[in-house]
C-alpha atoms as a PDB file:
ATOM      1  CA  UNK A   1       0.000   0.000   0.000  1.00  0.00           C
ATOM      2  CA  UNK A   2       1.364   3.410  -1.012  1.00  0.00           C
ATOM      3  CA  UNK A   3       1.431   6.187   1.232  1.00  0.00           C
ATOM      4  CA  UNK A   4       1.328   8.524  -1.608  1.00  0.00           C
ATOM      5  CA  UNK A   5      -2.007  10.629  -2.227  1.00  0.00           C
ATOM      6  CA  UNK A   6      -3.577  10.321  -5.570  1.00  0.00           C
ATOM      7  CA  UNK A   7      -3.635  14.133  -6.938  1.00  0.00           C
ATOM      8  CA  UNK A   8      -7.296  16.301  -6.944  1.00  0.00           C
ATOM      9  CA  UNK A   9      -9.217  15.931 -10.041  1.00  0.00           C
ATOM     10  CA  UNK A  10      -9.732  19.253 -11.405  1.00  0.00           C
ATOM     11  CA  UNK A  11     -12.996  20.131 -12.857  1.00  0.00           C
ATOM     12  CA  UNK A  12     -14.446  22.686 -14.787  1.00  0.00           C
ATOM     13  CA  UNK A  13     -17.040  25.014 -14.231  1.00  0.00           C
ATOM     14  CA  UNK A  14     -19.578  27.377 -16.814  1.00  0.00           C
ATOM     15  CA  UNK A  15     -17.289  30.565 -16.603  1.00  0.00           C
ATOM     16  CA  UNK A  16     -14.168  28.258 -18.003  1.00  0.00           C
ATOM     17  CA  UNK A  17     -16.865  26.715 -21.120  1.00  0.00           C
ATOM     18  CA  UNK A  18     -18.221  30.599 -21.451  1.00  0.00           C
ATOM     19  CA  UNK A  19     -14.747  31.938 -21.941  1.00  0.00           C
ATOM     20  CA  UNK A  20     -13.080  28.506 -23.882  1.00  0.00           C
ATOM     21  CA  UNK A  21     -16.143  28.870 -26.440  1.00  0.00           C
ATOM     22  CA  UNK A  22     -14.951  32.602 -26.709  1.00  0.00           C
ATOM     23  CA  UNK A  23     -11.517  31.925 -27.679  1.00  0.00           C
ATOM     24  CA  UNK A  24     -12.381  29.363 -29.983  1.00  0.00           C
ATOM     25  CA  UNK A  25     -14.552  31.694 -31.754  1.00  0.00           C
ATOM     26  CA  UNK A  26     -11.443  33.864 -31.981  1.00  0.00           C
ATOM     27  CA  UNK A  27     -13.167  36.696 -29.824  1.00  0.00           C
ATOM     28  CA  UNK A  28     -11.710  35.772 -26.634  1.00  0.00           C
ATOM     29  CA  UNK A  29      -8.009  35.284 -24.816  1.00  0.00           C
ATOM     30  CA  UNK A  30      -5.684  33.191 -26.738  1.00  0.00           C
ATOM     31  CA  UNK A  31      -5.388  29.943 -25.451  1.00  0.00           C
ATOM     32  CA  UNK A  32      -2.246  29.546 -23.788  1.00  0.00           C
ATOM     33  CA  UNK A  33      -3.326  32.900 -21.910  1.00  0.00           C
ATOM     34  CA  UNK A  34      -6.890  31.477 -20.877  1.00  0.00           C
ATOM     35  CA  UNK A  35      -4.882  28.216 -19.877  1.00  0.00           C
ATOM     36  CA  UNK A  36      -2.977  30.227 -17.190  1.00  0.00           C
ATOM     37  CA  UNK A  37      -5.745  32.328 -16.344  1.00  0.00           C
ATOM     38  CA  UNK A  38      -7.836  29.325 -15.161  1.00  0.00           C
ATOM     39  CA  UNK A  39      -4.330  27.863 -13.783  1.00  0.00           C
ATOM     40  CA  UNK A  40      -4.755  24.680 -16.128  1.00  0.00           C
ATOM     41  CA  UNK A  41      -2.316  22.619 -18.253  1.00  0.00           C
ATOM     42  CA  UNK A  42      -3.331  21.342 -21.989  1.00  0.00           C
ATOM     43  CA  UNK A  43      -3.417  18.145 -20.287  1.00  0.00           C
ATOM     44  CA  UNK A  44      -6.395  19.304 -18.243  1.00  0.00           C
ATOM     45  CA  UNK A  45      -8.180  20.989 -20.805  1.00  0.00           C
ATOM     46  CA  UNK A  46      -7.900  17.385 -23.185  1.00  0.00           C
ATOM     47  CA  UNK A  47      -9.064  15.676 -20.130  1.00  0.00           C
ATOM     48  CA  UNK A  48     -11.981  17.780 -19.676  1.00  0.00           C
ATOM     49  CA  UNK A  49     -12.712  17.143 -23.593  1.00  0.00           C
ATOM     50  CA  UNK A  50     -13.550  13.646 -22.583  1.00  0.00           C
ATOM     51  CA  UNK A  51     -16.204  14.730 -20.918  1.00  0.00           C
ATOM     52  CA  UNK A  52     -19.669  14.324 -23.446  1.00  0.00           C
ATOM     53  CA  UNK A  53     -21.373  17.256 -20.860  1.00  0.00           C
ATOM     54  CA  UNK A  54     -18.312  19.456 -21.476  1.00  0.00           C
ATOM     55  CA  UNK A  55     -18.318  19.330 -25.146  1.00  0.00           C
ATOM     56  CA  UNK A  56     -21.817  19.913 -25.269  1.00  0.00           C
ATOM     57  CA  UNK A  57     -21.748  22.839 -23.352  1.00  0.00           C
ATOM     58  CA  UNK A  58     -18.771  24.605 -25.306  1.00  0.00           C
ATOM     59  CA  UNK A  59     -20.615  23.536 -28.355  1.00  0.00           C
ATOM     60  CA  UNK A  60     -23.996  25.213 -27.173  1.00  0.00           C
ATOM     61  CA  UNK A  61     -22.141  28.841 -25.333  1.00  0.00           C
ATOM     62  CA  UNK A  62     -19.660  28.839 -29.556  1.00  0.00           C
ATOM     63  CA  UNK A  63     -23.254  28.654 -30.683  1.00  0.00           C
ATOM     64  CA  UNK A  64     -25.167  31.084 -29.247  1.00  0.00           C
ATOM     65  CA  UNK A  65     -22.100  33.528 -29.439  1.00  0.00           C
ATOM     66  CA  UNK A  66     -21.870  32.456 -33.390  1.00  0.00           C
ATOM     67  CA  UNK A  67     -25.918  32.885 -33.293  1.00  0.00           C
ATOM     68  CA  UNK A  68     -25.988  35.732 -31.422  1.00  0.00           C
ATOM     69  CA  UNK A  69     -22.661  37.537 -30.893  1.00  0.00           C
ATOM     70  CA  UNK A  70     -21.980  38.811 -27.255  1.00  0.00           C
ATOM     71  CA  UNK A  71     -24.872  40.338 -26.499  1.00  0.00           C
ATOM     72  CA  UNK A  72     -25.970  42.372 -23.276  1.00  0.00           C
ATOM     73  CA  UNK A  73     -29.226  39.190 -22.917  1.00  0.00           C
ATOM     74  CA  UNK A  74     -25.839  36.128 -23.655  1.00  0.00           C
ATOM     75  CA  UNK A  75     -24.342  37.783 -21.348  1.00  0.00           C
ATOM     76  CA  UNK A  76     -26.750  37.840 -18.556  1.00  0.00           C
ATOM     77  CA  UNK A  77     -27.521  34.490 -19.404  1.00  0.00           C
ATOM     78  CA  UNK A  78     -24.228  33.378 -18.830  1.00  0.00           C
ATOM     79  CA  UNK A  79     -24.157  35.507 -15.512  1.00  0.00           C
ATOM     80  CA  UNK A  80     -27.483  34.241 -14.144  1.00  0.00           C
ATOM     81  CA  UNK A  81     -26.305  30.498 -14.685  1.00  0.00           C
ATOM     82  CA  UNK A  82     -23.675  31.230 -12.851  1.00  0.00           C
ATOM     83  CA  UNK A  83     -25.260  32.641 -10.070  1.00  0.00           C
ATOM     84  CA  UNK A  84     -27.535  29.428  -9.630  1.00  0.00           C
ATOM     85  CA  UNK A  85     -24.720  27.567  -7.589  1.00  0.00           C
ATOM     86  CA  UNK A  86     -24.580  30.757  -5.161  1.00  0.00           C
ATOM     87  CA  UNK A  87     -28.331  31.417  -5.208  1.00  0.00           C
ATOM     88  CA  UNK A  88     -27.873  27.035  -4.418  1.00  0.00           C
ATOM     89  CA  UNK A  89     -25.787  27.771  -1.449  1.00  0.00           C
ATOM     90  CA  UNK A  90     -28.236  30.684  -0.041  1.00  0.00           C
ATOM     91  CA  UNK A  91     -30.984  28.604  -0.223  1.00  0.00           C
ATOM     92  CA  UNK A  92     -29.381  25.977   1.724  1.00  0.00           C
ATOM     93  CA  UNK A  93     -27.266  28.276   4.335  1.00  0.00           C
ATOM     94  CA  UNK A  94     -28.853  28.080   8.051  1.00  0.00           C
ATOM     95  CA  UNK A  95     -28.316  31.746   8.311  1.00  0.00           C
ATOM     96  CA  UNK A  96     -30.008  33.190   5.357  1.00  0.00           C
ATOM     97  CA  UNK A  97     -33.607  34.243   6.677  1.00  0.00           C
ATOM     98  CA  UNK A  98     -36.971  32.264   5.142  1.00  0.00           C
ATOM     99  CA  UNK A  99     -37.855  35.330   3.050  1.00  0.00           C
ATOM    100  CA  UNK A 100     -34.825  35.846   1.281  1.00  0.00           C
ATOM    101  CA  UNK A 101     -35.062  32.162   0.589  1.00  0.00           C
ATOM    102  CA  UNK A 102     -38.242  32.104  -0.565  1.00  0.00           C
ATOM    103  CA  UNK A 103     -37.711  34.905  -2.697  1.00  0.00           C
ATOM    104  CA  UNK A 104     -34.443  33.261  -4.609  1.00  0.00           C
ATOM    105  CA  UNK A 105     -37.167  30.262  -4.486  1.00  0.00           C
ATOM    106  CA  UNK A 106     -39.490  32.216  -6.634  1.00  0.00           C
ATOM    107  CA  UNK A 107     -36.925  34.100  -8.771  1.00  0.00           C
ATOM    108  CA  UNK A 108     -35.606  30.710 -10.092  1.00  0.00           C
ATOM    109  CA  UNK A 109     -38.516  29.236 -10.896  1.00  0.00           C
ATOM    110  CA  UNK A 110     -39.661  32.206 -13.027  1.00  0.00           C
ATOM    111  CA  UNK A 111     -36.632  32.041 -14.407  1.00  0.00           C
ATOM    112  CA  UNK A 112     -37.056  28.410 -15.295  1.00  0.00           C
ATOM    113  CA  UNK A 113     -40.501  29.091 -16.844  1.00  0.00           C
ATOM    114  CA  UNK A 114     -42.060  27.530 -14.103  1.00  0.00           C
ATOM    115  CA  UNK A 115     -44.517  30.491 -12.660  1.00  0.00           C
ATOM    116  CA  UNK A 116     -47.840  30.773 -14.524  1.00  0.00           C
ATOM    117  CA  UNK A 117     -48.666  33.120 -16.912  1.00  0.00           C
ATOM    118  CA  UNK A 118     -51.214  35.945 -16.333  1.00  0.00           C
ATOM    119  CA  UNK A 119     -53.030  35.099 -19.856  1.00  0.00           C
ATOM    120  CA  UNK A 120     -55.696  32.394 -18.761  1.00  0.00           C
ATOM    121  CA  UNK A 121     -58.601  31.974 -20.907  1.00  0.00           C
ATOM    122  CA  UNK A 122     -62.087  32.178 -19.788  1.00  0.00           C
ATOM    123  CA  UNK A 123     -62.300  28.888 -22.207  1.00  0.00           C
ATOM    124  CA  UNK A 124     -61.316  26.007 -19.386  1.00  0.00           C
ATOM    125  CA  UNK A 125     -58.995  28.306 -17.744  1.00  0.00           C
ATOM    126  CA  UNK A 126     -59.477  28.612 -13.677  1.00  0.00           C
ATOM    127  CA  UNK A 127     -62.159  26.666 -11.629  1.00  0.00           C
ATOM    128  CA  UNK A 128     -65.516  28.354 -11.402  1.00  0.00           C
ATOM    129  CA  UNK A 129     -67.667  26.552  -8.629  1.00  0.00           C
ATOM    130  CA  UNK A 130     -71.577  27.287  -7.768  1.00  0.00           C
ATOM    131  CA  UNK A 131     -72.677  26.826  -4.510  1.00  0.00           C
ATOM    132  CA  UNK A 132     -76.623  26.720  -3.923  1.00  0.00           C
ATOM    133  CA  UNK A 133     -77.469  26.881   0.005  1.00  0.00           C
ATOM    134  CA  UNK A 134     -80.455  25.965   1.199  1.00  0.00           C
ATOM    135  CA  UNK A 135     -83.932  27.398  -0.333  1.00  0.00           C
ATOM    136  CA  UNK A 136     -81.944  30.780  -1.728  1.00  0.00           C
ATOM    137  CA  UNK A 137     -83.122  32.136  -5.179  1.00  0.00           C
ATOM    138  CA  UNK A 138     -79.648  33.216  -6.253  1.00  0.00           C
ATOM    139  CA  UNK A 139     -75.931  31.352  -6.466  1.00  0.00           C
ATOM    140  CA  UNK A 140     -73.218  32.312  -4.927  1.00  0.00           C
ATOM    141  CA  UNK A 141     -69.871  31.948  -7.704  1.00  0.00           C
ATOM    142  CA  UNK A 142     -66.696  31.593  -6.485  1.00  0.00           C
ATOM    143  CA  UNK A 143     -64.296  32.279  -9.534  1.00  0.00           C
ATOM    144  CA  UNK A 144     -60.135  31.104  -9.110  1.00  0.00           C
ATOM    145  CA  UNK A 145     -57.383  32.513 -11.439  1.00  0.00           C
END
């Protein structure tokens, strides 16, 4: 049994795909710069190219910058994904009061698409229940958005 550690397996994050896909689009820091900016050998990098979740996501961020070009919307994009793994860690921190949890809470899931939309239609959209008491001429409605 060795006594020697096996070394840290470094991984990659969205900021590192965001800013690869730029310099392989030829808008961004050339590589050997973005290498030592992220502190990471070409060994790394082609090890992180194994990865079928890391190619896909350079291929999607050289895409919508190709699609796109750097706009103000990519950018916040980008910025807002990367925010999800702090907005993770608030959500999950003892400290962080309920409200300010529930509010992140709510932000992400509008963000997701998950809140519903103000446009129901009167067609099937809502619950409408009548509610006859008794011997009274008229029904109450209760209407639900």
């Amino acid at each position: 049994m060795s006594n020697m550690l096996s070394p840290l397996r470094r991984s990659w994050d969205d900021r590192f795909v965001q800013d690869l896909a730029m310099t392989l689009i030829g808008s961004g820091s050339k590589m050997p710069d973005l290498l030592r900016e992220y502190d990471l050998t070409e060994d790394e990098l082609r090890g992180f190219a194994l990865d079928p979740l890391f190619e896909q996501r350079v291929e999607y961020w050289r895409n919508q910058m190709k699609n796109e070009g750097f706009t103000f919307r990519l950018k916040a994009k980008a910025q807002a994904e990367e925010l999800l793994e702090t907005s993770w860690r608030v959500i999950h921190d003892q400290e962080v009061s309920p409200a300010v949890k529930a509010d992140l809470i709510k932000w992400t899931a509008k963000m997701a698409g998950y809140e519903p939309t103000k446009d129901l239609t009167t067609d099937g959209g809502g619950v409408k229940i009548n509610i006859i008491m008794g011997d009274a001429v008229s029904a109450k409605t209760v209407t639900s958005e």
